[in-house]
PDB file of N, CA and C in Angstrom:
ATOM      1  N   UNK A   1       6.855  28.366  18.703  1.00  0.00           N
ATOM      2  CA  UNK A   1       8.183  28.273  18.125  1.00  0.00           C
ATOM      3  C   UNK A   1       8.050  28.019  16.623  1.00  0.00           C
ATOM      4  N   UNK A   2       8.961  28.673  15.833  1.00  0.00           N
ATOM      5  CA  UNK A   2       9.153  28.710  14.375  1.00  0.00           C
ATOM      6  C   UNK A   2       9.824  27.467  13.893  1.00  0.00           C
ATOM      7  N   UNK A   3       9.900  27.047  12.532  1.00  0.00           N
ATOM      8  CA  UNK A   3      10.744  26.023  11.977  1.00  0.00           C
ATOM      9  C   UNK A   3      12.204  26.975  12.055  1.00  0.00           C
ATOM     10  N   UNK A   4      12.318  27.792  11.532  1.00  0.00           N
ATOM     11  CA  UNK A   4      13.601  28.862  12.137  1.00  0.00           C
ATOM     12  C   UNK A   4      14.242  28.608  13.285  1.00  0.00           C
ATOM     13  N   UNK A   5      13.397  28.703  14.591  1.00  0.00           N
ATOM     14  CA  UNK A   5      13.543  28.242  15.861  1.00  0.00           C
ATOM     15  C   UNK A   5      14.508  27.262  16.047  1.00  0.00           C
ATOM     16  N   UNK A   6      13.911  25.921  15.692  1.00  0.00           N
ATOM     17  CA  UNK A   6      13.885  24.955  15.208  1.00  0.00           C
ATOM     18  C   UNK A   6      15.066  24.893  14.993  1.00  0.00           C
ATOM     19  N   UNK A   7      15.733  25.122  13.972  1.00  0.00           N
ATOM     20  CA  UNK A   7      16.561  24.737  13.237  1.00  0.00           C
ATOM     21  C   UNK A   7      17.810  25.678  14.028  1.00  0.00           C
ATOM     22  N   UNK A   8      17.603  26.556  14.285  1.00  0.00           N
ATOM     23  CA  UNK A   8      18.762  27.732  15.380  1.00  0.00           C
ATOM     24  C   UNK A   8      19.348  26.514  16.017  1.00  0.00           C
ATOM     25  N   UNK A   9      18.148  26.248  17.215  1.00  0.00           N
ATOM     26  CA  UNK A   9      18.595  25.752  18.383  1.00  0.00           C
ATOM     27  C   UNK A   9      19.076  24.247  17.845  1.00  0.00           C
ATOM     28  N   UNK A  10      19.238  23.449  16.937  1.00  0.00           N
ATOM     29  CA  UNK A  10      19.737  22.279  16.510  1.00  0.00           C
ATOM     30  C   UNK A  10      21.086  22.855  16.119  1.00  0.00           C
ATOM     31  N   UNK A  11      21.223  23.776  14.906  1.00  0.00           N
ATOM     32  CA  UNK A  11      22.510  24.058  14.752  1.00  0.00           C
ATOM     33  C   UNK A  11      23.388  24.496  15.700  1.00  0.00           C
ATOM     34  N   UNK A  12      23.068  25.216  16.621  1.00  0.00           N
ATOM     35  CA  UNK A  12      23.783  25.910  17.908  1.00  0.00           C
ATOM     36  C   UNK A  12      23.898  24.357  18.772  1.00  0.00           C
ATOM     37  N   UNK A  13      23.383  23.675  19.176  1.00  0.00           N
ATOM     38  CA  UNK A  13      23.412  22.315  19.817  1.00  0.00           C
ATOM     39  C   UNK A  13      24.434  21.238  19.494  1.00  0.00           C
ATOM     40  N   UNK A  14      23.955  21.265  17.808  1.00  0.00           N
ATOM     41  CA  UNK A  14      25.142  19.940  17.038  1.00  0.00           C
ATOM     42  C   UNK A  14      26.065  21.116  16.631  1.00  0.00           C
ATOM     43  N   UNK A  15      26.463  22.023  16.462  1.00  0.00           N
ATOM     44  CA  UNK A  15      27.213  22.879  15.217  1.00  0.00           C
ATOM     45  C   UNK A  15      27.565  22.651  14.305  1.00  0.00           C
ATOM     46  N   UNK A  16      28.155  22.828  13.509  1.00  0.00           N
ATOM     47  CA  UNK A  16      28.270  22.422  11.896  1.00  0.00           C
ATOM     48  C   UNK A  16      28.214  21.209  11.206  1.00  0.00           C
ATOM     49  N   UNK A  17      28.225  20.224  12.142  1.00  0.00           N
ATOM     50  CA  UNK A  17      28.102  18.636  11.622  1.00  0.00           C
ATOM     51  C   UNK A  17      26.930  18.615  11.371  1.00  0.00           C
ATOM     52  N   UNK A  18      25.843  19.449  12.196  1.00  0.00           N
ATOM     53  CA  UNK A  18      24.387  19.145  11.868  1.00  0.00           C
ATOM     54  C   UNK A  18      24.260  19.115  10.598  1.00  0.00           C
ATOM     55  N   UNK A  19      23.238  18.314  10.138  1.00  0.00           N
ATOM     56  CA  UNK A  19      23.008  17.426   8.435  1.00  0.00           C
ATOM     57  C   UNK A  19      21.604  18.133   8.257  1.00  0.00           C
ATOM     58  N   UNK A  20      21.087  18.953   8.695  1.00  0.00           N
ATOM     59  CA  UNK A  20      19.972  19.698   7.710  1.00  0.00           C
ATOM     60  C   UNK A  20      20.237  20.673   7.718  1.00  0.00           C
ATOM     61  N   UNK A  21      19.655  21.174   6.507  1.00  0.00           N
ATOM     62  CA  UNK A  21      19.308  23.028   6.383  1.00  0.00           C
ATOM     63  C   UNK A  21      18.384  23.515   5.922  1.00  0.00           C
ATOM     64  N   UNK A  22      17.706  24.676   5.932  1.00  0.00           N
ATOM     65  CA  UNK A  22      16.712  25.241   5.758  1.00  0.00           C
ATOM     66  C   UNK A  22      16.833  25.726   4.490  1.00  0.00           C
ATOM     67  N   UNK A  23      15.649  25.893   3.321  1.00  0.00           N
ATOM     68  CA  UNK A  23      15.013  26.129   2.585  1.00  0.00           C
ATOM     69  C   UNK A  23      15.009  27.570   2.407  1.00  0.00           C
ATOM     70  N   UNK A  24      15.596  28.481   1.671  1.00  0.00           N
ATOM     71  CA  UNK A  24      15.320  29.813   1.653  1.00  0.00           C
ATOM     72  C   UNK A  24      13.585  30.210   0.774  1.00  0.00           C
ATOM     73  N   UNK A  25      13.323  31.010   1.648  1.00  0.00           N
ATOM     74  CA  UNK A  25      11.662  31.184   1.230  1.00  0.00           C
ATOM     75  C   UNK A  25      11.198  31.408  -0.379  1.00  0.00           C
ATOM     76  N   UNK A  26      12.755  31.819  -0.601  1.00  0.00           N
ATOM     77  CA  UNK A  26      12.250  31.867  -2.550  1.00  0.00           C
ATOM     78  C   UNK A  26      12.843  30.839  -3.285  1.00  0.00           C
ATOM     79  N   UNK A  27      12.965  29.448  -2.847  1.00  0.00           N
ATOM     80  CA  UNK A  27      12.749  28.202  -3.187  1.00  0.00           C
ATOM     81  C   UNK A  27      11.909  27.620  -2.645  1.00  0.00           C
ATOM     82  N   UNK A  28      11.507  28.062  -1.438  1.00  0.00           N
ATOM     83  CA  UNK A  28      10.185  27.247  -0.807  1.00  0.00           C
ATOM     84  C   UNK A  28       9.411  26.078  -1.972  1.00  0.00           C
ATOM     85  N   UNK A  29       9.269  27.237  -2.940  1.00  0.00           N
ATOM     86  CA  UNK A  29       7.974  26.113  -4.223  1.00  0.00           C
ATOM     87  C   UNK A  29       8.345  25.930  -4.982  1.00  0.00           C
ATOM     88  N   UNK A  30       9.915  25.763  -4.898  1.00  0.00           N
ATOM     89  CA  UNK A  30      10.300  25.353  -6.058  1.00  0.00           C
ATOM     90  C   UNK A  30      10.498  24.279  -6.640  1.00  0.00           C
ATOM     91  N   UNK A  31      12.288  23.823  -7.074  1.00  0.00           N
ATOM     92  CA  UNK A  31      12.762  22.239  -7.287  1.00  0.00           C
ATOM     93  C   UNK A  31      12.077  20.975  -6.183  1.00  0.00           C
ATOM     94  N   UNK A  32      12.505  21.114  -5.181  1.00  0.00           N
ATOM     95  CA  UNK A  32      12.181  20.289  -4.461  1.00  0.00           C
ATOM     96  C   UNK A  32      10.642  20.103  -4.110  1.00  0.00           C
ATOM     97  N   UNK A  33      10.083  20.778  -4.200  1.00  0.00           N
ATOM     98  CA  UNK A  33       7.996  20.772  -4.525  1.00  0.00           C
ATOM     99  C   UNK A  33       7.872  20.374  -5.767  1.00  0.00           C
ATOM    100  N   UNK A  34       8.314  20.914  -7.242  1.00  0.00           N
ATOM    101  CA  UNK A  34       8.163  20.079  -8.145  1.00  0.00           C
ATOM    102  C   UNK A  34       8.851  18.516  -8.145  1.00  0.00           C
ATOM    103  N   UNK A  35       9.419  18.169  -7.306  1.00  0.00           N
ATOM    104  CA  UNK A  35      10.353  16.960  -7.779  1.00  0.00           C
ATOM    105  C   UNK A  35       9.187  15.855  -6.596  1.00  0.00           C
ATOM    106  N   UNK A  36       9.035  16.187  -5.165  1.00  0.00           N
ATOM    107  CA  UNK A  36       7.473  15.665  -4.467  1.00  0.00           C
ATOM    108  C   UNK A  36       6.637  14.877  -5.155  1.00  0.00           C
ATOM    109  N   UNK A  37       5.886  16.279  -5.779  1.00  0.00           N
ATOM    110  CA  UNK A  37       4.446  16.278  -6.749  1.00  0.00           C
ATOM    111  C   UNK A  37       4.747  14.937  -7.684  1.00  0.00           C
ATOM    112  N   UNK A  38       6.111  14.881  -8.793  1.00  0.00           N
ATOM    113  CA  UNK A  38       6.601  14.102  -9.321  1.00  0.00           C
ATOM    114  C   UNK A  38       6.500  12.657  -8.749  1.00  0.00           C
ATOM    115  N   UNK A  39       7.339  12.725  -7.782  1.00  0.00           N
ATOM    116  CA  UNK A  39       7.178  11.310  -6.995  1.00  0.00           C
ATOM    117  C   UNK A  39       6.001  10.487  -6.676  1.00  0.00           C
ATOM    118  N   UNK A  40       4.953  11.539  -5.999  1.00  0.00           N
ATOM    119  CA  UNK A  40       4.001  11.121  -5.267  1.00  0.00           C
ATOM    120  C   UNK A  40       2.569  10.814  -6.747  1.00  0.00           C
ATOM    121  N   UNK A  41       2.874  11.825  -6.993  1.00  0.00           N
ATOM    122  CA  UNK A  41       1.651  11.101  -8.650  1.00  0.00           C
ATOM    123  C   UNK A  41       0.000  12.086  -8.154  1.00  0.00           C
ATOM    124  N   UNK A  42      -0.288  11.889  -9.152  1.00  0.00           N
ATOM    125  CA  UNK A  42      -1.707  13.066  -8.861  1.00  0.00           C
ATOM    126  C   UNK A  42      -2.799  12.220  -8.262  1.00  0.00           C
ATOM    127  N   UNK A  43      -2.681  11.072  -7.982  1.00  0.00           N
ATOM    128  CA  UNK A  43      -3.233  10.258  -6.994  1.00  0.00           C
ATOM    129  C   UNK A  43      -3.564  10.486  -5.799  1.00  0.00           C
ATOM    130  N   UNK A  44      -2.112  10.935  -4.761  1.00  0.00           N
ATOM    131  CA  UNK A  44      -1.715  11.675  -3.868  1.00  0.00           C
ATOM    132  C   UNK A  44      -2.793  12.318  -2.955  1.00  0.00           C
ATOM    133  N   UNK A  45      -2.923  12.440  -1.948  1.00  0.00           N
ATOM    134  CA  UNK A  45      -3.575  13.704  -1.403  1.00  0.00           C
ATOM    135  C   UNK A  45      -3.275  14.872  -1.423  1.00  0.00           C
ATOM    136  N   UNK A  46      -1.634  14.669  -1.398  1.00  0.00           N
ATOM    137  CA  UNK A  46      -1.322  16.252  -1.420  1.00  0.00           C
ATOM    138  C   UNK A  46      -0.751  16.973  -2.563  1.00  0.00           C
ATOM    139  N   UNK A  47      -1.074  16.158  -3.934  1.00  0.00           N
ATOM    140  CA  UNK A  47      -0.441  16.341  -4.931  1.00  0.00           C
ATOM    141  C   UNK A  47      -1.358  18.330  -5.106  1.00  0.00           C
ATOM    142  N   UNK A  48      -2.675  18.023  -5.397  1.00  0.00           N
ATOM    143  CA  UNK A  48      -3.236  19.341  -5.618  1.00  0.00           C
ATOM    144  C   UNK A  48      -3.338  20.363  -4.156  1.00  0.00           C
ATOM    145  N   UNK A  49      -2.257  20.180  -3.132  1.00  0.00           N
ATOM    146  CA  UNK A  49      -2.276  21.262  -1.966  1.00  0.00           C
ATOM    147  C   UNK A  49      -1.287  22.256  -2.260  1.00  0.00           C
ATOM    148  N   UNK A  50      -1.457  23.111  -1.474  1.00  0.00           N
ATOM    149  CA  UNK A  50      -0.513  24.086  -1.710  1.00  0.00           C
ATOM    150  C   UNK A  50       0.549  23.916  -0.803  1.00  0.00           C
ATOM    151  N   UNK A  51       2.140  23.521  -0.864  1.00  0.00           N
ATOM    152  CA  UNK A  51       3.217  23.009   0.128  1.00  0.00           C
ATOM    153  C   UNK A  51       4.389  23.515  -0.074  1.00  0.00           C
ATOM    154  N   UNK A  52       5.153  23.467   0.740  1.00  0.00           N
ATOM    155  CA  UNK A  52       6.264  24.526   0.770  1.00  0.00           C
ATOM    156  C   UNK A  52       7.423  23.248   0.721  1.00  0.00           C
ATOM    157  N   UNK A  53       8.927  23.386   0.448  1.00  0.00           N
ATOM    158  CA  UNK A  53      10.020  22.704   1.093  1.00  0.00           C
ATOM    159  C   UNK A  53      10.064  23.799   2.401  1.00  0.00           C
ATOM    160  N   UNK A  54      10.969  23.417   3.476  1.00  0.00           N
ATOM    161  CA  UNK A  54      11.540  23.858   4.800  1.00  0.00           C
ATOM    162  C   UNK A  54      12.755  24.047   4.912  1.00  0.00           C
ATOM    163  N   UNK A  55      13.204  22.384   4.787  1.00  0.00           N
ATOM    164  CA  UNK A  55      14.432  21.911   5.237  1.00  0.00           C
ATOM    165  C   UNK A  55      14.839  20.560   3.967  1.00  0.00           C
ATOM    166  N   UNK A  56      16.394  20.572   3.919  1.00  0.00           N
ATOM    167  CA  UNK A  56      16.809  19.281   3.372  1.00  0.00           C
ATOM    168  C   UNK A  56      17.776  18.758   4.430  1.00  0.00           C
ATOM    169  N   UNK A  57      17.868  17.781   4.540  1.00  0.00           N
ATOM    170  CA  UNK A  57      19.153  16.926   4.898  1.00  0.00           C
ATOM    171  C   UNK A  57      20.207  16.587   3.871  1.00  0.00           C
ATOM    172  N   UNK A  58      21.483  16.940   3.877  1.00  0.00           N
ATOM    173  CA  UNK A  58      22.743  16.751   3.279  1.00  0.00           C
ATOM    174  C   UNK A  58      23.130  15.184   3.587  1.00  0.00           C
ATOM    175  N   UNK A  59      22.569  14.580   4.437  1.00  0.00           N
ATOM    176  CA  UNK A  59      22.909  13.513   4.131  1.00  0.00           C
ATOM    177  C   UNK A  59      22.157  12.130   3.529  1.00  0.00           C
ATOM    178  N   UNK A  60      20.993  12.752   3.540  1.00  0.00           N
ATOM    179  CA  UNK A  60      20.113  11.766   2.469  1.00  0.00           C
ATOM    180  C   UNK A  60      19.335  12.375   2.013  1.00  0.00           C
ATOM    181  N   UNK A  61      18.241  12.104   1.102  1.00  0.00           N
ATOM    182  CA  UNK A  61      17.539  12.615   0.692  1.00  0.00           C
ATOM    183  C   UNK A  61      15.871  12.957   1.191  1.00  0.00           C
ATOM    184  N   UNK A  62      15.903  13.107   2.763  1.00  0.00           N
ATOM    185  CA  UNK A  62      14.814  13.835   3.655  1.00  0.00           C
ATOM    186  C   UNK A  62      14.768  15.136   3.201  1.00  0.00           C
ATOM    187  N   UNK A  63      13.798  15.729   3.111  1.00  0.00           N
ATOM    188  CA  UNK A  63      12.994  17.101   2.685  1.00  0.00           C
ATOM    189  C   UNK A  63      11.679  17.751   4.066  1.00  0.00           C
ATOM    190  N   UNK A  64      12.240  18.132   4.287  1.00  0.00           N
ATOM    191  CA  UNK A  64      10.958  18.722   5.475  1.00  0.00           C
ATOM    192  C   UNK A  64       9.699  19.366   4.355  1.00  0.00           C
ATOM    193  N   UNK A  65       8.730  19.135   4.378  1.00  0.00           N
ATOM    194  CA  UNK A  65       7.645  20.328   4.248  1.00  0.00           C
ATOM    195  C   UNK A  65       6.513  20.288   4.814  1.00  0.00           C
ATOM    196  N   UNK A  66       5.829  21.684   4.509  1.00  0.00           N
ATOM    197  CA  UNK A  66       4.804  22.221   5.517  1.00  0.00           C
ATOM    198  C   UNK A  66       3.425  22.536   4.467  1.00  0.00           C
ATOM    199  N   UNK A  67       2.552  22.131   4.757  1.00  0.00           N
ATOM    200  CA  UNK A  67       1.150  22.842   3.926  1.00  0.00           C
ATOM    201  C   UNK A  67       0.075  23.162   5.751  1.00  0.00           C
ATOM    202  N   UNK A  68      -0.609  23.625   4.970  1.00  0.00           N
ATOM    203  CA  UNK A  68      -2.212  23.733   6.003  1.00  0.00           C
ATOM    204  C   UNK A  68      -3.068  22.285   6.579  1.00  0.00           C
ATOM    205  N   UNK A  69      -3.596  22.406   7.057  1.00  0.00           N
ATOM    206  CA  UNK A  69      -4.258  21.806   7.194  1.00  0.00           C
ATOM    207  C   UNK A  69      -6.229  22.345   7.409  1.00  0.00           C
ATOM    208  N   UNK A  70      -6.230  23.162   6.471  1.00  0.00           N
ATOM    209  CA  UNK A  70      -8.089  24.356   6.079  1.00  0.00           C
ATOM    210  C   UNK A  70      -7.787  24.734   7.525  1.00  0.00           C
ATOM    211  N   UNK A  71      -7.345  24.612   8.575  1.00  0.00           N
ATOM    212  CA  UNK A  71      -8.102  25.069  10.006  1.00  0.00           C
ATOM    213  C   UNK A  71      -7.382  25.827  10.522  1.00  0.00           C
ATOM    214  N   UNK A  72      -6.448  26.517   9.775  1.00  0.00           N
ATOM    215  CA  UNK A  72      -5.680  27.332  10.158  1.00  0.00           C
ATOM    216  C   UNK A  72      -3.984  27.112  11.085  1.00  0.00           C
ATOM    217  N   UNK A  73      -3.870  25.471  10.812  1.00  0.00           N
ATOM    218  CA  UNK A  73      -2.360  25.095  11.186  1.00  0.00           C
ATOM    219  C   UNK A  73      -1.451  24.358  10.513  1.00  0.00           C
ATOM    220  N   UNK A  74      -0.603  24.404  10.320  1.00  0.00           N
ATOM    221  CA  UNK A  74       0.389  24.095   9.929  1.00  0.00           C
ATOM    222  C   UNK A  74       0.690  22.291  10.035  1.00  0.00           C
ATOM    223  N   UNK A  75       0.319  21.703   8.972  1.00  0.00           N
ATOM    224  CA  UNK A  75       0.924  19.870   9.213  1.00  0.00           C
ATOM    225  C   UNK A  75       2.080  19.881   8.111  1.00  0.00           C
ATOM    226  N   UNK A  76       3.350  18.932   8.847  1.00  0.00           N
ATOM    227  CA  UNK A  76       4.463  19.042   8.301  1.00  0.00           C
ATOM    228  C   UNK A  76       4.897  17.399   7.756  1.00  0.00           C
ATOM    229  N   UNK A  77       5.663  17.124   7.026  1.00  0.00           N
ATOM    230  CA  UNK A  77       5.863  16.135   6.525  1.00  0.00           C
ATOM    231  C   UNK A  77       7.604  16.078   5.865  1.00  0.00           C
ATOM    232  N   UNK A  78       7.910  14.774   6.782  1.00  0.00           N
ATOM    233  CA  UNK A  78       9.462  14.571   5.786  1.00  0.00           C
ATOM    234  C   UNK A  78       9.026  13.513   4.921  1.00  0.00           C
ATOM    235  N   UNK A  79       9.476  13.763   3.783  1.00  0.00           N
ATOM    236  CA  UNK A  79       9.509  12.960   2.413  1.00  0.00           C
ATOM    237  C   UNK A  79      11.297  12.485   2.283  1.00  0.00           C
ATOM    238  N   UNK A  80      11.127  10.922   2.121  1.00  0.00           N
ATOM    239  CA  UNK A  80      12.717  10.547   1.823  1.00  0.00           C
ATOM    240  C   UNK A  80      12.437  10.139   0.006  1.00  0.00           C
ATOM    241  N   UNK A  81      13.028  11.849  -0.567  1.00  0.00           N
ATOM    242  CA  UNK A  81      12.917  11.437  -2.413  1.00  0.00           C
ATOM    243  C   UNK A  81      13.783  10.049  -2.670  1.00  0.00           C
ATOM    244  N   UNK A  82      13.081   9.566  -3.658  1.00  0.00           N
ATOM    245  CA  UNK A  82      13.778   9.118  -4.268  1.00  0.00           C
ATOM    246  C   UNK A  82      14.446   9.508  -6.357  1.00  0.00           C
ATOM    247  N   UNK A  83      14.297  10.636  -6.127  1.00  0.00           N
ATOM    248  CA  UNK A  83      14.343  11.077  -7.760  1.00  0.00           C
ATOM    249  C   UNK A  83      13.996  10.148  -8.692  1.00  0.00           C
ATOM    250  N   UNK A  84      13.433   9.511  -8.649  1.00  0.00           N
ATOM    251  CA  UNK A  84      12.223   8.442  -9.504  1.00  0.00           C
ATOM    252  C   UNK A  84      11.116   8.620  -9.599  1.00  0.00           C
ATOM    253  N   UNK A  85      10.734   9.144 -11.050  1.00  0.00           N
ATOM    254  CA  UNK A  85       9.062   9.054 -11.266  1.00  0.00           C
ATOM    255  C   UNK A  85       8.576   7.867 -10.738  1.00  0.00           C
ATOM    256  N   UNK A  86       9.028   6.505 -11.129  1.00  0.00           N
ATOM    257  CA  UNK A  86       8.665   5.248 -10.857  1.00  0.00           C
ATOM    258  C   UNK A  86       9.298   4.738  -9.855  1.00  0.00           C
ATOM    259  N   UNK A  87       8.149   4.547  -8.556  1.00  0.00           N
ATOM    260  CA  UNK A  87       8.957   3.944  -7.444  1.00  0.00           C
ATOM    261  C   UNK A  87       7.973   3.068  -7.092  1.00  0.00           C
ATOM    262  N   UNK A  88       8.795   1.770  -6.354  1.00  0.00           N
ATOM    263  CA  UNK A  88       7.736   1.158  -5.606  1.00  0.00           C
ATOM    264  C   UNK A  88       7.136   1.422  -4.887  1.00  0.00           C
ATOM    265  N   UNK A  89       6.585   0.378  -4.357  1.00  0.00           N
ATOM    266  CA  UNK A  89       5.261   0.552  -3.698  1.00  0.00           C
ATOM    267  C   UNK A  89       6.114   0.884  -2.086  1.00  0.00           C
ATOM    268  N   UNK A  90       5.711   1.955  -1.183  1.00  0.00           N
ATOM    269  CA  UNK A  90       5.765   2.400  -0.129  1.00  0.00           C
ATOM    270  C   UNK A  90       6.748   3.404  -0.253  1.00  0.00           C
ATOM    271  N   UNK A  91       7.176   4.181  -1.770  1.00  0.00           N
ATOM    272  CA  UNK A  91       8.052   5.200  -1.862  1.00  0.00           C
ATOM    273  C   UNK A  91       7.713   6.072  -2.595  1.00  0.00           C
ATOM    274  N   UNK A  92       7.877   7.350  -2.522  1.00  0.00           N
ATOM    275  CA  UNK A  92       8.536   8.189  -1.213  1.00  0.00           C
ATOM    276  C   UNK A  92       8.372   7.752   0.067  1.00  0.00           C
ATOM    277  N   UNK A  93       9.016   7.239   0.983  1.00  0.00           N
ATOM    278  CA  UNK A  93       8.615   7.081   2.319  1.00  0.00           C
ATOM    279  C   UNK A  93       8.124   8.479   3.030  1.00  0.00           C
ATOM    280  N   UNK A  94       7.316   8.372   3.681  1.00  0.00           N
ATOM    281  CA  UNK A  94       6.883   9.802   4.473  1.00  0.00           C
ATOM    282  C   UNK A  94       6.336   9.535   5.818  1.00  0.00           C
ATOM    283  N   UNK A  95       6.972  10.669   6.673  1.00  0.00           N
ATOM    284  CA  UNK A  95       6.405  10.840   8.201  1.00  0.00           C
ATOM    285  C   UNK A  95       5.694  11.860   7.831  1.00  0.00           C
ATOM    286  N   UNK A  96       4.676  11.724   9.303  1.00  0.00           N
ATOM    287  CA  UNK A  96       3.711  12.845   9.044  1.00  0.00           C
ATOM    288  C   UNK A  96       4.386  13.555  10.618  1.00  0.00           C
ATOM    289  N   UNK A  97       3.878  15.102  10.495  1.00  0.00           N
ATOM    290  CA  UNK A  97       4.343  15.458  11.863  1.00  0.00           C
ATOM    291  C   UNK A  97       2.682  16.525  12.395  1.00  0.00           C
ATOM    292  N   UNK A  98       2.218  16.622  13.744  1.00  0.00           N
ATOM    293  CA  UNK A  98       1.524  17.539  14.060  1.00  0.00           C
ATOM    294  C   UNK A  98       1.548  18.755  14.276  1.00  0.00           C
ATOM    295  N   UNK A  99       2.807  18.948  14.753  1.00  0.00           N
ATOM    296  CA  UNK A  99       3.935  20.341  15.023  1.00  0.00           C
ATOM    297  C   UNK A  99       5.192  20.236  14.663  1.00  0.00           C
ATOM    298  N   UNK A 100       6.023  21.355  14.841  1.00  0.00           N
ATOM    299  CA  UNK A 100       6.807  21.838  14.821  1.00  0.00           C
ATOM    300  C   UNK A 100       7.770  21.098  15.881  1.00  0.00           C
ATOM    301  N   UNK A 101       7.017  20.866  16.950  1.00  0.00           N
ATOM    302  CA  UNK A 101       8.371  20.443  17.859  1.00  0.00           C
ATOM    303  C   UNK A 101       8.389  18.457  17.848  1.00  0.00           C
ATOM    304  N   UNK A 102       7.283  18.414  16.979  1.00  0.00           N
ATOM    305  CA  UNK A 102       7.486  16.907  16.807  1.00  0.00           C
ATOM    306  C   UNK A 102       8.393  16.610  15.662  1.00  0.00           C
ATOM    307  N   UNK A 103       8.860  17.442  14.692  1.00  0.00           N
ATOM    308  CA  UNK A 103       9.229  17.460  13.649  1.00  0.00           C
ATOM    309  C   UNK A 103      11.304  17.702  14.505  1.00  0.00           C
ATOM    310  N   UNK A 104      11.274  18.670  15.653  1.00  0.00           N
ATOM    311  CA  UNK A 104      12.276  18.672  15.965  1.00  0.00           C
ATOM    312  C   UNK A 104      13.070  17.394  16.771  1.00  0.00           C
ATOM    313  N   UNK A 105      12.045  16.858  17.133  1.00  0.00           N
ATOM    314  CA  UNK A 105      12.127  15.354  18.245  1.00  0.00           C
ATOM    315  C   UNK A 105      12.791  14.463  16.985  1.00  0.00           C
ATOM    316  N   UNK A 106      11.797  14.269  16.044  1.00  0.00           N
ATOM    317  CA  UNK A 106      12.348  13.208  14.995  1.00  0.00           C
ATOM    318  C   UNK A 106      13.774  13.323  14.589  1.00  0.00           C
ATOM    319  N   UNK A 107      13.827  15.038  14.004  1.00  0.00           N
ATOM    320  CA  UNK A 107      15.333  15.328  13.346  1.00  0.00           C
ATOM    321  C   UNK A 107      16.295  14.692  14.122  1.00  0.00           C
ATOM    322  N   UNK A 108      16.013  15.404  15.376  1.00  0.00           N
ATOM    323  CA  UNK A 108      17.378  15.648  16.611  1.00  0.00           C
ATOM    324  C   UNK A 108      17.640  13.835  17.228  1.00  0.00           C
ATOM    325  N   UNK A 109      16.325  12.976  16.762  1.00  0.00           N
ATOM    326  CA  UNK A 109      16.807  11.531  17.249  1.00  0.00           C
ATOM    327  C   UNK A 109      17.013  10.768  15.770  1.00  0.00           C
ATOM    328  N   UNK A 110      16.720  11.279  14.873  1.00  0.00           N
ATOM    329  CA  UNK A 110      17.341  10.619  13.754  1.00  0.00           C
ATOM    330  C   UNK A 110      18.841  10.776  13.549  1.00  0.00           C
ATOM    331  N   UNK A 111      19.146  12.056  14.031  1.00  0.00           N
ATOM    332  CA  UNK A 111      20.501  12.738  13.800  1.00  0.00           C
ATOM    333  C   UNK A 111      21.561  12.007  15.186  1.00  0.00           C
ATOM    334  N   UNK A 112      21.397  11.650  16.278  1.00  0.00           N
ATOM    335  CA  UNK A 112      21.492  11.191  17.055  1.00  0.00           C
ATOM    336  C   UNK A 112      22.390   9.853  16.476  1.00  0.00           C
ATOM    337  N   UNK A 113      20.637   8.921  16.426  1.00  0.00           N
ATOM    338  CA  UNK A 113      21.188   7.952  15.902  1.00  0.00           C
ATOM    339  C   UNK A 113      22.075   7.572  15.037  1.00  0.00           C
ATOM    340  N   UNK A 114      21.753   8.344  13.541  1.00  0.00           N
ATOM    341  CA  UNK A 114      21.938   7.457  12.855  1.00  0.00           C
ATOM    342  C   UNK A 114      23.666   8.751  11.930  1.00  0.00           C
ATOM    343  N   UNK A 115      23.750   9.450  12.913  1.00  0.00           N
ATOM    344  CA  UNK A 115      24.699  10.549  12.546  1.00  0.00           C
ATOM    345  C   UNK A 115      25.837  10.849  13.209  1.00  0.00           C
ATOM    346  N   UNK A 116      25.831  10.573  15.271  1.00  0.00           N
ATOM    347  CA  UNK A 116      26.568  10.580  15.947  1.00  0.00           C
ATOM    348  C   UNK A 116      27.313   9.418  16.600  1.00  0.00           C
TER     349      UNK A 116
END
């Protein structure tokens, strides 16, 4: 299953109240990858990877994205920005995800909770 997938079967499920949306592929690397990189500092592990945005949430500032992991799969990560070069210590907050459908578990019980 695709992040596309993904995101179908959430919108068709919640319908229009649902609070994320997907990333069109020619922003993928854009604002929201430069604004990351920003946050996270060249410290980072993933400051020098190559990473995409996915998804944002409209109602806070969660960002889905996706890089490699060399072995040929896909590891995904929500970042909660905070548009601050200077943040404390434990921010950007970030989940890590293994797949795709762990990434849908989180959305669909964050959205749950903290939305319905």
């Amino acid at each position: 299953m695709t992040a596309e997938e993904i995101f179908c079967d959430l919108y068709e499920k919640y319908g229009e109240d649902f609070n994320w949306y997907m990333i069109p592929l020619t922003q993928a690397g854009g604002a929201l990858v430069t604004e990351l990189k920003k946050e996270i500092g060249k410290e980072h592990f993933l400051y020098d990877k190559k990473i995409w945005a996915v998804a944002k949430c409209e109602s806070n500032d969660d960002v889905l994205y996706v890089t490699g992991n060399g072995k040929g799969a896909d590891i995904y990560y929500i970042f909660h920005l905070t548009y601050s070069k200077h943040n404390s210590d434990g921010f950007p907050r970030c989940e890590k995800f293994a797949d795709v459908f762990a990434v849908k578990e989180f959305i669909e019980r964050t959205y749950i909770e903290n939305y319905m």
